[in-house]
C-alpha atoms as a PDB file:
ATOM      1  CA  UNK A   1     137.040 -19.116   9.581  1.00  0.00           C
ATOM      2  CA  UNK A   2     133.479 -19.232  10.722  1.00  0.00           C
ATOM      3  CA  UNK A   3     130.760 -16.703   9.906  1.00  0.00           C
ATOM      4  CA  UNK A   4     127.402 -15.685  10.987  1.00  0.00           C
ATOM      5  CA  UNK A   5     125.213 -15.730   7.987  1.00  0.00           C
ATOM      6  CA  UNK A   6     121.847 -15.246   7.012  1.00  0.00           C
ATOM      7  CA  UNK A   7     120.428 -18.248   5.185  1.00  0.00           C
ATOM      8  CA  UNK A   8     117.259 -18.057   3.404  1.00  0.00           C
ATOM      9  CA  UNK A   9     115.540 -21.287   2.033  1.00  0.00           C
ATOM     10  CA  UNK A  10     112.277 -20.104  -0.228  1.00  0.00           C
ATOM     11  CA  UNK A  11     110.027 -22.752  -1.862  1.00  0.00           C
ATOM     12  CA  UNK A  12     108.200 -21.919  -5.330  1.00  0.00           C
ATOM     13  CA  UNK A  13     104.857 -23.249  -3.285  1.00  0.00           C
ATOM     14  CA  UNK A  14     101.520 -21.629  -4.102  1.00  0.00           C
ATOM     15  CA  UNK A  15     100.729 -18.184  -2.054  1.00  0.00           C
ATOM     16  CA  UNK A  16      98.217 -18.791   0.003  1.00  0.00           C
ATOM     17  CA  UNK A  17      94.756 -16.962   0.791  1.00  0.00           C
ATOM     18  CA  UNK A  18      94.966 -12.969   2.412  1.00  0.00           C
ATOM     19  CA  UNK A  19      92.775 -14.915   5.045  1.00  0.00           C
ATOM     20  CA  UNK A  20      94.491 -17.907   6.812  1.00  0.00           C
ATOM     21  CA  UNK A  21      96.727 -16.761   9.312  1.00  0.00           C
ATOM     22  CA  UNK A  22     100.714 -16.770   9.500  1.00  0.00           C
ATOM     23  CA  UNK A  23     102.048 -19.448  11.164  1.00  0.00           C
ATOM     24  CA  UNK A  24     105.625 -19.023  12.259  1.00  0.00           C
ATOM     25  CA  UNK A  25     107.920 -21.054  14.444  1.00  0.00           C
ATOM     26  CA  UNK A  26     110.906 -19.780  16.636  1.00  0.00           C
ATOM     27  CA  UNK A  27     113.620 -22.386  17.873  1.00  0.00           C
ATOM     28  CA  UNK A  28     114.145 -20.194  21.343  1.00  0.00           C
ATOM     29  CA  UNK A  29     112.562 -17.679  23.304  1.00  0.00           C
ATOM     30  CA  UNK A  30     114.766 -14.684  21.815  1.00  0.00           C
ATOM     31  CA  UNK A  31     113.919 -15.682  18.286  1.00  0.00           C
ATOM     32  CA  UNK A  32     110.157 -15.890  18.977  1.00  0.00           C
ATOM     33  CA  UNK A  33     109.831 -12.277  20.171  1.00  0.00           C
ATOM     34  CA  UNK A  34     111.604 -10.973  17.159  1.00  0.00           C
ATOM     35  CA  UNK A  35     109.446 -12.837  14.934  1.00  0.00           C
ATOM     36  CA  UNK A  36     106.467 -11.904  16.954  1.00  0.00           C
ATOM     37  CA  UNK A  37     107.649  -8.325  16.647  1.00  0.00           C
ATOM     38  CA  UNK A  38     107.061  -8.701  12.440  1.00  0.00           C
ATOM     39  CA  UNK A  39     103.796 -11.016  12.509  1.00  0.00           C
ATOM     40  CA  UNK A  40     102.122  -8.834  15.488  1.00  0.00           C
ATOM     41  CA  UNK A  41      98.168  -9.452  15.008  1.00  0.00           C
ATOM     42  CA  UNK A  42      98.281 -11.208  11.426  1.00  0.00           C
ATOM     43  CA  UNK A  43      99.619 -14.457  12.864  1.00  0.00           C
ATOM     44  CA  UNK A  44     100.946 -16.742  15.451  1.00  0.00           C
ATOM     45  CA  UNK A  45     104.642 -17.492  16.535  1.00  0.00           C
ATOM     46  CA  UNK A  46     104.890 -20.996  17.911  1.00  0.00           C
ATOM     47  CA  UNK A  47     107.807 -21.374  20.277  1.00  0.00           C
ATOM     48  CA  UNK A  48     109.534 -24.615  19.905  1.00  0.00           C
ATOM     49  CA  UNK A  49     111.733 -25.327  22.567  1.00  0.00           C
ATOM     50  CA  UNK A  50     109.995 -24.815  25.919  1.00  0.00           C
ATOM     51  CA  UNK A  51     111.099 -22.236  28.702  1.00  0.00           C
ATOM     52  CA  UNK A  52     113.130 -23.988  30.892  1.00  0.00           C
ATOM     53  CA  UNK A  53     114.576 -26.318  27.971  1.00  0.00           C
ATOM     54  CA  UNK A  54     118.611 -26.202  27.237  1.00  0.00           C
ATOM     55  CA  UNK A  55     118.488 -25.858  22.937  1.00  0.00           C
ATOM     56  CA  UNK A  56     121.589 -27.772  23.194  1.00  0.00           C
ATOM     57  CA  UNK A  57     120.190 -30.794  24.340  1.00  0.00           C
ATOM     58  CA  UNK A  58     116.374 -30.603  23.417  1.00  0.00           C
ATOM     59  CA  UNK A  59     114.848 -33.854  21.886  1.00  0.00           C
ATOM     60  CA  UNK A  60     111.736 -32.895  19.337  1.00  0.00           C
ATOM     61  CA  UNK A  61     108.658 -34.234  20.621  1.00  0.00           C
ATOM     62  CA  UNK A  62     105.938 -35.605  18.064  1.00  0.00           C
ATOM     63  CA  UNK A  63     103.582 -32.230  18.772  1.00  0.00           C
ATOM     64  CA  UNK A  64     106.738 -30.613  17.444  1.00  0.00           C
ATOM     65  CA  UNK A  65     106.727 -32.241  14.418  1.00  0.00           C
ATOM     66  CA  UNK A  66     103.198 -31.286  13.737  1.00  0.00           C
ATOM     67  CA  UNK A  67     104.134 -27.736  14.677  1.00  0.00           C
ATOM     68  CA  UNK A  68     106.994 -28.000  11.945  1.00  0.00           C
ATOM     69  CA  UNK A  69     105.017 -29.076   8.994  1.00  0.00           C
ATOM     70  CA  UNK A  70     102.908 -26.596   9.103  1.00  0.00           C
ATOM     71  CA  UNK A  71     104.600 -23.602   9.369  1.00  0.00           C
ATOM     72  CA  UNK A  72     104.860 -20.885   6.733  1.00  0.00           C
ATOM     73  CA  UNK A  73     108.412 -20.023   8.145  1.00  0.00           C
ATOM     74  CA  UNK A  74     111.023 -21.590  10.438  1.00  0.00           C
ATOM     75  CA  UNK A  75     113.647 -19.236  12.802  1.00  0.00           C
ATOM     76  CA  UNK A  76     116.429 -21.259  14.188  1.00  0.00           C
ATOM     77  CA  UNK A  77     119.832 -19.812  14.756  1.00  0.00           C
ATOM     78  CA  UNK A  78     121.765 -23.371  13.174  1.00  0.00           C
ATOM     79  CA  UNK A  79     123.274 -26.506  13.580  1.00  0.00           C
ATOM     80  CA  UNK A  80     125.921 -24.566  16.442  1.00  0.00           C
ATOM     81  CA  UNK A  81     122.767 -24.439  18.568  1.00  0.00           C
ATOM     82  CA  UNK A  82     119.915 -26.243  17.977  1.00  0.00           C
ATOM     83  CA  UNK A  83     121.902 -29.348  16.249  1.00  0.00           C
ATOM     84  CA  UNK A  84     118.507 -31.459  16.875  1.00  0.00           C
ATOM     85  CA  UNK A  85     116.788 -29.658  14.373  1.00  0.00           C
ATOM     86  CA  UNK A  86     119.085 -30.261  11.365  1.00  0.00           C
ATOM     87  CA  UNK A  87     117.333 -33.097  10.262  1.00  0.00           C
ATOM     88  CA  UNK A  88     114.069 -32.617  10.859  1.00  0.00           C
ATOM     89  CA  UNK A  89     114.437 -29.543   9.197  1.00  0.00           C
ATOM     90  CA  UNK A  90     115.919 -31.440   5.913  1.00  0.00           C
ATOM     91  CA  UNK A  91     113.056 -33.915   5.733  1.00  0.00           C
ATOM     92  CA  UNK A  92     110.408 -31.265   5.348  1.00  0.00           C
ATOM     93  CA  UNK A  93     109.702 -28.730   3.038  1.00  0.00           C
ATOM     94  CA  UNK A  94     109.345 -25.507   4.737  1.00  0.00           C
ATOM     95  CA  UNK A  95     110.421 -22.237   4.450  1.00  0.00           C
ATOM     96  CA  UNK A  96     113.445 -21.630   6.281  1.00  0.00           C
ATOM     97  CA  UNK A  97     115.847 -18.855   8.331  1.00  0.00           C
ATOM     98  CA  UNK A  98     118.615 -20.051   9.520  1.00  0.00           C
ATOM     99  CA  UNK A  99     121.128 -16.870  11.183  1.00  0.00           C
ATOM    100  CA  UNK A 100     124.241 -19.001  11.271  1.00  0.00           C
ATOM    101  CA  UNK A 101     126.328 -20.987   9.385  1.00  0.00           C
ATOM    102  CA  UNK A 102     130.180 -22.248   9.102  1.00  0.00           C
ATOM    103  CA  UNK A 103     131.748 -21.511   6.190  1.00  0.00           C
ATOM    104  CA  UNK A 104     133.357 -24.901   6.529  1.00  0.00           C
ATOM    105  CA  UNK A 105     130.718 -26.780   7.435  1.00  0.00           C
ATOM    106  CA  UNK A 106     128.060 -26.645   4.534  1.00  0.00           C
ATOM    107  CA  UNK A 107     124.834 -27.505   6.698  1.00  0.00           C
ATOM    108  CA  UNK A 108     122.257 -26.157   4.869  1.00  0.00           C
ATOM    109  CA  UNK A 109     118.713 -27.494   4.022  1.00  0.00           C
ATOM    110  CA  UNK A 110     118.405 -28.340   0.579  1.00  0.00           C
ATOM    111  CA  UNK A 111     115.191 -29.070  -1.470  1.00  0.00           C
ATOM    112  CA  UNK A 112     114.197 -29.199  -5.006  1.00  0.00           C
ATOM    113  CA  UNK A 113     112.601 -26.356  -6.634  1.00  0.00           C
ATOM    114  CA  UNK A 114     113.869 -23.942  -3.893  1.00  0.00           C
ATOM    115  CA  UNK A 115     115.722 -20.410  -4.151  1.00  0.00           C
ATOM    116  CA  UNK A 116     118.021 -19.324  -1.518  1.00  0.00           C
ATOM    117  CA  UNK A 117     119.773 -16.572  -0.816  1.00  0.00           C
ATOM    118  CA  UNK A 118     122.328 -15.937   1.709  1.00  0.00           C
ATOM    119  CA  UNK A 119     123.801 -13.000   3.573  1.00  0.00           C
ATOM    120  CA  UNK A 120     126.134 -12.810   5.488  1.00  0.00           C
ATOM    121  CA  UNK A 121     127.436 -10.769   9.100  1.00  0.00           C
ATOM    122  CA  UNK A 122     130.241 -11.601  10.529  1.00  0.00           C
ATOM    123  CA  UNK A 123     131.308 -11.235  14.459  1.00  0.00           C
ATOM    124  CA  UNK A 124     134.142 -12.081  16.324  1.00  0.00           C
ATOM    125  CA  UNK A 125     133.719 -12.598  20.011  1.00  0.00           C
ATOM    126  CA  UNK A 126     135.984 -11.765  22.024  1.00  0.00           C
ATOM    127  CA  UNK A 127     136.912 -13.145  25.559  1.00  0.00           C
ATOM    128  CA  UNK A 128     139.358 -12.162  27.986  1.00  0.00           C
ATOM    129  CA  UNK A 129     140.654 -15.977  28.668  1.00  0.00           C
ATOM    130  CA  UNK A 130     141.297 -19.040  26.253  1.00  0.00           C
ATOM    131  CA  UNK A 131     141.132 -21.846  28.602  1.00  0.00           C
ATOM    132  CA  UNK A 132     142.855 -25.091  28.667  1.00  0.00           C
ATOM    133  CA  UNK A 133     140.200 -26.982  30.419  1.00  0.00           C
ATOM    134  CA  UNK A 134     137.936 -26.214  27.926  1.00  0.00           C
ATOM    135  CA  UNK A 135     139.550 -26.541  24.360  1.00  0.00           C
ATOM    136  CA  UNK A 136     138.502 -29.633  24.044  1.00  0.00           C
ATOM    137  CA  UNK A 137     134.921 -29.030  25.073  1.00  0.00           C
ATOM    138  CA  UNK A 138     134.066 -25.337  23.894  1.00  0.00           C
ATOM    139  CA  UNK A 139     130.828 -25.005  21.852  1.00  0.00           C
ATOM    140  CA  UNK A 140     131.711 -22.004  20.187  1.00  0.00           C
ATOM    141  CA  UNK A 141     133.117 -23.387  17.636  1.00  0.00           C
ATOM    142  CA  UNK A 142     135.920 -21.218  16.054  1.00  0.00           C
ATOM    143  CA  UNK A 143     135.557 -17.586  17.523  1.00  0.00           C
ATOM    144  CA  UNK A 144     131.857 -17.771  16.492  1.00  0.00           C
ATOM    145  CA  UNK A 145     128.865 -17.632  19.345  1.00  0.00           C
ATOM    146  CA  UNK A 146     125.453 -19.041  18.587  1.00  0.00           C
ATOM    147  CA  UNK A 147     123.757 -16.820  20.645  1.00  0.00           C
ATOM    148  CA  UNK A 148     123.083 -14.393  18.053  1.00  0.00           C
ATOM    149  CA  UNK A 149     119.811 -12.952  19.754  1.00  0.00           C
ATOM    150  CA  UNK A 150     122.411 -11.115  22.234  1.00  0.00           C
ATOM    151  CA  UNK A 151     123.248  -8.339  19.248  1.00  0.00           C
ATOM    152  CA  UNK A 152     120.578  -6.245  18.557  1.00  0.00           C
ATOM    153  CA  UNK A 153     121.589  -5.046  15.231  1.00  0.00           C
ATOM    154  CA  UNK A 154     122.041  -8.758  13.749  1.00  0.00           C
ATOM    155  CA  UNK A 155     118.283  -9.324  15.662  1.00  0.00           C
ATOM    156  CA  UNK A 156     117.315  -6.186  13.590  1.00  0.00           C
ATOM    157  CA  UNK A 157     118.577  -7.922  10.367  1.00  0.00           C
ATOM    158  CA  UNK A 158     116.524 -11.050  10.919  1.00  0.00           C
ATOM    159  CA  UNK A 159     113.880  -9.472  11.627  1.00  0.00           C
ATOM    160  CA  UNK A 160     114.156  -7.927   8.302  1.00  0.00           C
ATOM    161  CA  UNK A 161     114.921 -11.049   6.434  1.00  0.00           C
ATOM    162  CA  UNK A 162     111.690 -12.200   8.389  1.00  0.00           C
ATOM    163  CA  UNK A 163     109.507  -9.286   6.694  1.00  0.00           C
ATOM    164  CA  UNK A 164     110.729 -10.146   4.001  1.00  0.00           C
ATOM    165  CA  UNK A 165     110.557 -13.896   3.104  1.00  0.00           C
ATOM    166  CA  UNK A 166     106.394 -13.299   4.432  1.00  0.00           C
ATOM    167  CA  UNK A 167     106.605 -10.569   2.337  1.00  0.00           C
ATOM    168  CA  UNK A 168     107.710 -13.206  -0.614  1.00  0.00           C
ATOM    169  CA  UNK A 169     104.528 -15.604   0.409  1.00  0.00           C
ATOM    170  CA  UNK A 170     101.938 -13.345   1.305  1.00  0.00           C
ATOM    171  CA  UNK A 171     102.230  -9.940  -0.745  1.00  0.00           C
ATOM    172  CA  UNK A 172      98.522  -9.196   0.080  1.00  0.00           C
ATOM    173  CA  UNK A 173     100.185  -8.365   3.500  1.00  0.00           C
ATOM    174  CA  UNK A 174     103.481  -6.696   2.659  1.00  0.00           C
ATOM    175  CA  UNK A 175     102.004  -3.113   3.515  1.00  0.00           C
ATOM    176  CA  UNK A 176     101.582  -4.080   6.967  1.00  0.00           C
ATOM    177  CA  UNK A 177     104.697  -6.090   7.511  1.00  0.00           C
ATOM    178  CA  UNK A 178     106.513  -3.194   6.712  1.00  0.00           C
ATOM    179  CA  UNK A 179     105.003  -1.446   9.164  1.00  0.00           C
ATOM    180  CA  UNK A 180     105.544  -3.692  11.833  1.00  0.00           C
ATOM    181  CA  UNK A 181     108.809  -4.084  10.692  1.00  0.00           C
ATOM    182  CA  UNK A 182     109.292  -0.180  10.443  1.00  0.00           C
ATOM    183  CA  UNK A 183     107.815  -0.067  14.162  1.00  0.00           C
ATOM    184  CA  UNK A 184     110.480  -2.740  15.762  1.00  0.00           C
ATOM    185  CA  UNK A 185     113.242  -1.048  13.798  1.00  0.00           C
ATOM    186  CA  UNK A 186     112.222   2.675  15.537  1.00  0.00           C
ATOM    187  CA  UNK A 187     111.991   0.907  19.066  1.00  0.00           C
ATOM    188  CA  UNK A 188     115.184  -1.070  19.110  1.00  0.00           C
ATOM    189  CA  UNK A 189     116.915   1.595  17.825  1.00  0.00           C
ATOM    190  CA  UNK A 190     115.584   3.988  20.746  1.00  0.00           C
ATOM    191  CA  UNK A 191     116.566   1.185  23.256  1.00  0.00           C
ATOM    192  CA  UNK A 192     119.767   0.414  21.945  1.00  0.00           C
ATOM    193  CA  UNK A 193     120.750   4.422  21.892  1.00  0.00           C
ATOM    194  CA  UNK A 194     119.648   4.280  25.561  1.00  0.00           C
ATOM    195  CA  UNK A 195     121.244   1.188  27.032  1.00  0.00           C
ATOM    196  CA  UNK A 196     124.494   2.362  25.424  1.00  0.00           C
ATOM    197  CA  UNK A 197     123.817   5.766  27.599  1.00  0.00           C
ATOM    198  CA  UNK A 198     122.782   3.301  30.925  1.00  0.00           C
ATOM    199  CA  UNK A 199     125.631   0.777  30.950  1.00  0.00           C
ATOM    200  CA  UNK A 200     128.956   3.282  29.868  1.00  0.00           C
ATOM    201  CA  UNK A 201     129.510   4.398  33.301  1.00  0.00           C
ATOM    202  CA  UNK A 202     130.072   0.546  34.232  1.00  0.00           C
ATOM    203  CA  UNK A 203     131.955  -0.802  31.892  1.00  0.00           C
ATOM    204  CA  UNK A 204     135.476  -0.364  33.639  1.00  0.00           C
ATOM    205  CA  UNK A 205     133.354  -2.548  36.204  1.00  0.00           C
ATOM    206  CA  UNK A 206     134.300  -5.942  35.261  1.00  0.00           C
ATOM    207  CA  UNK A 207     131.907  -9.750  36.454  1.00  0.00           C
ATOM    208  CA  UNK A 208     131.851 -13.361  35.727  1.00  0.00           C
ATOM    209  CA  UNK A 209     129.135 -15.018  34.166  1.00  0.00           C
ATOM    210  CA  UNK A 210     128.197 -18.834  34.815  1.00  0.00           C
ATOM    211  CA  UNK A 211     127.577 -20.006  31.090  1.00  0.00           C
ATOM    212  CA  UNK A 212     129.254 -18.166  28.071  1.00  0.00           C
ATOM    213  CA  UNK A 213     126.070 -17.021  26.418  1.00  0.00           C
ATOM    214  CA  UNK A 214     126.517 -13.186  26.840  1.00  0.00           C
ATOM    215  CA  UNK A 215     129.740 -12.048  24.409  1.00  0.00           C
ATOM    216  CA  UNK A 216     127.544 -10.878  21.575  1.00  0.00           C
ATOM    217  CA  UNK A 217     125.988  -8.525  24.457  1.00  0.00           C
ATOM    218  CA  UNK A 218     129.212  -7.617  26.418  1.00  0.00           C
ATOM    219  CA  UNK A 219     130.973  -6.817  22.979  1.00  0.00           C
ATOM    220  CA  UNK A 220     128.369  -4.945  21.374  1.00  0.00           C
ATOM    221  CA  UNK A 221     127.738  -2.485  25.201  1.00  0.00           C
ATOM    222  CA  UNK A 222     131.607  -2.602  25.660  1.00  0.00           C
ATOM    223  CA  UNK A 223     131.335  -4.101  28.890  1.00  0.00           C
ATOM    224  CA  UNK A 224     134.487  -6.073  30.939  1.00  0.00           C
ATOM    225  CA  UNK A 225     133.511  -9.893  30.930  1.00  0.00           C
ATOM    226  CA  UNK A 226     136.190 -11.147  33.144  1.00  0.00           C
ATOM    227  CA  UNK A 227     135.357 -14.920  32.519  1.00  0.00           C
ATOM    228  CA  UNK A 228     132.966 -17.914  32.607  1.00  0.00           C
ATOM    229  CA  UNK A 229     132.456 -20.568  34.332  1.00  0.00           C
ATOM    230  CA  UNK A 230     131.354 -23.182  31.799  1.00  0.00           C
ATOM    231  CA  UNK A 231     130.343 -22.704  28.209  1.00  0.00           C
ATOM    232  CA  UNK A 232     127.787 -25.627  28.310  1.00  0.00           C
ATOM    233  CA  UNK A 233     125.697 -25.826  31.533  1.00  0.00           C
ATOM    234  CA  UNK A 234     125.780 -29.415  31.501  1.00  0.00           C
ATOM    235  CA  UNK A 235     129.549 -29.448  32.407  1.00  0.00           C
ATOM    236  CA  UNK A 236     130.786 -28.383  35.647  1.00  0.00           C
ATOM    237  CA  UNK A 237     133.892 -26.587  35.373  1.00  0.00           C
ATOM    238  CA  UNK A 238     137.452 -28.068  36.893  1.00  0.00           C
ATOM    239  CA  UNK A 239     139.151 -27.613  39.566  1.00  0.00           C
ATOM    240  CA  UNK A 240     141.762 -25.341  37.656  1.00  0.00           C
ATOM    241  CA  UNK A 241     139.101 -22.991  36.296  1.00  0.00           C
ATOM    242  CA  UNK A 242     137.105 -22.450  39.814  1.00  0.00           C
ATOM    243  CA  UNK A 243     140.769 -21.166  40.997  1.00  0.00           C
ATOM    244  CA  UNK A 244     141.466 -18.904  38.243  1.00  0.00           C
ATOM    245  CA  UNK A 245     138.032 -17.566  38.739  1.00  0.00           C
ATOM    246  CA  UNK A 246     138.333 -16.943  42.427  1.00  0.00           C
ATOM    247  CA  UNK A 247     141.581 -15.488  41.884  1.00  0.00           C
ATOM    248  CA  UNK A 248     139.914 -12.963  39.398  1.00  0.00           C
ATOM    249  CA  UNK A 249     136.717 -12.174  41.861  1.00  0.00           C
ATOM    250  CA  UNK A 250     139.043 -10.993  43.902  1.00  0.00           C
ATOM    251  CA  UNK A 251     140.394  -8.246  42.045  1.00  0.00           C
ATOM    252  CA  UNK A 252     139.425  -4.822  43.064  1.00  0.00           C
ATOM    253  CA  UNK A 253     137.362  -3.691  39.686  1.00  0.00           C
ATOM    254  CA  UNK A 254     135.170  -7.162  39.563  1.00  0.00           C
ATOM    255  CA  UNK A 255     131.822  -6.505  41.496  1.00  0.00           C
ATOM    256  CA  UNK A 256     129.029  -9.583  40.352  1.00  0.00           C
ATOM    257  CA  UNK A 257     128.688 -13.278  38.776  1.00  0.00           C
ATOM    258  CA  UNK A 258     126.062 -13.529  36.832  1.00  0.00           C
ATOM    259  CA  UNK A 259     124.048 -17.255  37.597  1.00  0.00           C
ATOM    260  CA  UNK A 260     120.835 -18.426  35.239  1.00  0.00           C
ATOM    261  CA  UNK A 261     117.500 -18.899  36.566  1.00  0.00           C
ATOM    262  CA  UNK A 262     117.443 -22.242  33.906  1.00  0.00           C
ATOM    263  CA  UNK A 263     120.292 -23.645  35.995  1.00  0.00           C
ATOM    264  CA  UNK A 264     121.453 -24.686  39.562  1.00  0.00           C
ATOM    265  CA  UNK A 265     124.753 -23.329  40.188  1.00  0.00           C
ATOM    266  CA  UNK A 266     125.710 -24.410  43.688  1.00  0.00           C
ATOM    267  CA  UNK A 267     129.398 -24.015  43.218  1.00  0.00           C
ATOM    268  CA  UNK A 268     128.976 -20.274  42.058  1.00  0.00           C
ATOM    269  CA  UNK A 269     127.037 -19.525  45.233  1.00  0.00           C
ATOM    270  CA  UNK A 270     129.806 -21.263  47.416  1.00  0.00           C
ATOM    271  CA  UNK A 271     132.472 -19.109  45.538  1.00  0.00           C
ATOM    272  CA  UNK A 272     130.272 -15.749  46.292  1.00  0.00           C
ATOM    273  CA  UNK A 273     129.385 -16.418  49.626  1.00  0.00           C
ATOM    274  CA  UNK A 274     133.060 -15.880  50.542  1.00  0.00           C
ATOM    275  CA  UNK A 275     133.734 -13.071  48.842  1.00  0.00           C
ATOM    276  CA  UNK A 276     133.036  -9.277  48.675  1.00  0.00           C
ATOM    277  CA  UNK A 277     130.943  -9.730  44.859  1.00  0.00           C
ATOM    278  CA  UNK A 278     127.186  -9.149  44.405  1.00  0.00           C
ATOM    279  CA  UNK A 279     125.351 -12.315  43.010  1.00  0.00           C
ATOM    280  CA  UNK A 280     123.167 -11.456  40.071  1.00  0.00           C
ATOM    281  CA  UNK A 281     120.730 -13.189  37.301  1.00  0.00           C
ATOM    282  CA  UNK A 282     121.060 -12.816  33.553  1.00  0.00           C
ATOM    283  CA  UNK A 283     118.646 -14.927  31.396  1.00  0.00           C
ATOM    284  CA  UNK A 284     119.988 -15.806  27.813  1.00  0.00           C
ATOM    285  CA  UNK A 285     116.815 -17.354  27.106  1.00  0.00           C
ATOM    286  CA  UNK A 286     114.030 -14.747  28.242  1.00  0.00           C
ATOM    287  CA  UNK A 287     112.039 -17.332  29.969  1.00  0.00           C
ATOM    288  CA  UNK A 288     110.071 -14.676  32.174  1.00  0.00           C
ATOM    289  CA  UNK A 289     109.759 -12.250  29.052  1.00  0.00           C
ATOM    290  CA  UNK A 290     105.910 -11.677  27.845  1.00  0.00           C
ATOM    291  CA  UNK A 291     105.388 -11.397  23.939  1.00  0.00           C
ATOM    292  CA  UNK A 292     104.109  -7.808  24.702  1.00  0.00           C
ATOM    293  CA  UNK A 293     107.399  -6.529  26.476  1.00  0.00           C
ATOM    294  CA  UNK A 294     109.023  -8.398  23.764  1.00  0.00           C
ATOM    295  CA  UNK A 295     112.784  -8.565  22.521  1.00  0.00           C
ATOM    296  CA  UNK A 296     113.023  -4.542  23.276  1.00  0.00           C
ATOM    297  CA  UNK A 297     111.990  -5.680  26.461  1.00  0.00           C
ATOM    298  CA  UNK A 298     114.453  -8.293  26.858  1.00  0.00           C
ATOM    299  CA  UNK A 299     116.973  -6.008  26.050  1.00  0.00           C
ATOM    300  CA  UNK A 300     116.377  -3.685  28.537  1.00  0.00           C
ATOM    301  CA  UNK A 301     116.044  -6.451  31.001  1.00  0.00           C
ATOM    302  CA  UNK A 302     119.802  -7.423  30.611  1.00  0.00           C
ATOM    303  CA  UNK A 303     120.535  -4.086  30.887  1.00  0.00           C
ATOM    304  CA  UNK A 304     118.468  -3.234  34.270  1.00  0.00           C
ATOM    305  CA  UNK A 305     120.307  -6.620  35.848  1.00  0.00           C
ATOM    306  CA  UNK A 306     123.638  -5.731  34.188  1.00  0.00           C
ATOM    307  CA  UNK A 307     123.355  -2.338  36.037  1.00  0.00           C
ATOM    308  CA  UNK A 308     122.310  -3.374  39.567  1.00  0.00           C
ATOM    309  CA  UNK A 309     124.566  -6.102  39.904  1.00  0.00           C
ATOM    310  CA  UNK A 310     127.747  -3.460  38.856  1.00  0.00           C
ATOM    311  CA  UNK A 311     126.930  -0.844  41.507  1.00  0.00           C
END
């Protein structure tokens, strides 16, 4: 059975001046505003894949590279999502987060003279339909979803494993990583409180989403995911599934489908036009997100389109 897990990859590498600044990179959007969250004004957090870009199917880029090597930490969430980055991320030594792995599938980056240390959280999404059309094709593998950045309290743990490998490298700064740290914790805690208290009176209210990106989200809010229409967005869904899912956005309690501002979804908006649902927008990548409203700020977004769309 898969897990989600914490893996932390440490090199015994000189600590370097008070004065340079931290250098971070963030595989996705998500992961950068966390990280950002920690670093605040002592550093920079490079994002890596671009707005816009699928992490399933980005291609590095020689600029990335360059980006890579000189980073004093890497965020990715694993092989599960960003599968491009395995290698590259094996050919350099760099301190590393990874928030995922299979326990299984023993892809972890491996260096001489390193100390890791992994932890480990385990989720199990949950899904109201286990499709025949896509058991061949699903990309959540086992019950496990990649898109970790959708549960704030396993964001909240990064971000502490975060503070703490900088903490590791640059103790001259620990004092005031702990305070960002301290500061993230107190605000995503006040969100989370509150967007529990926003989305409880629509959870009997039950929608569709076009890509299976939200369970972490839906299962952590207790809200009624009715389906999906694909769980890659590069793979239109079959005839079979577009019936079942009309047949269930018919149904009295379902009120929205959920379509991505990354993708086209022309067949959604047929579906909808015919039928008494709203038509809403939920972005599991945070493309329009600013590094000041940050991943509190992303949270609340989901929640403020979650709500509208359910009324």
């Amino acid at each position: 059975m898969k897990k989600l897990a914490f893996i932390i990859l440490f090199l015994l590498s000189p600590i370097l001046i008070a004065q340079e600044r931290l250098q971070l990179v963030a595989s996705v959007k998500p992961l950068q505003l966390v990280a950002h969250a920690i670093v605040a004004d002592l550093g920079e957090v490079d994002l890596l894949i671009p707005p816009g870009a699928s992490p399933h199917h980005y291609a590095l880029k020689p600029s990335d590279i360059r980006v890579l090597q000189k980073a004093d930490l890497v965020v990715w969430v694993g092989p599960d999502m960003e599968q491009f980055l395995e290698k590259t991320l094996q050919r350099y030594d760099r301190p590393v987060l990874q928030l995922m792995k299979n326990d299984e599938d023993e892809h972890e980056v491996h260096h001489e003279d390193e100390h890791e240390a992994h932890h480990e959280h385990e989720h199990q999404a949950s899904h109201d339909e286990a499709e025949e059309d896509d058991a061949d094709h699903h990309h959540h593998h086992g019950d496990v979803d990649p898109h970790v950045w959708m549960d704030p309290i396993y964001m909240l743990e990064a971000a502490e494993h975060i503070k703490e490998m900088l903490q590791a490298q640059f103790p001259e700064l620990s004092d005031r990583l702990e305070t960002n740290y301290q500061a993230f914790k107190r605000d995503l805690m006040l969100a989370d409180k509150q967007i529990k208290q926003q989305l409880t009176p629509y959870q009997g209210n039950g929608f569709v989403v076009f890509h299976d990106a939200f369970s972490l989200f839906v299962e952590h809010y207790g809200l009624n995911q009715r389906a999906y229409f694909t769980v890659d967005p590069a793979q239109t869904p079959g005839a079979k599934k577009l019936a079942r899912i009309e047949r269930i956005l018919k149904e009295p309690d379902v009120r929205c489908v959920f379509v991505e501002p990354q993708f086209k979804a022309p067949i959604v908006e047929r579906i909808v036009d015919d039928l008494p649902v709203n038509l809403g927008r939920l972005d599991p990548l945070a493309i329009d997100v600013s590094l000041t409203e940050g991943y509190v700020g992303y949270l609340r977004s989901l929640a403020n389109s979650i709500e509208i769309c359910l009324q």
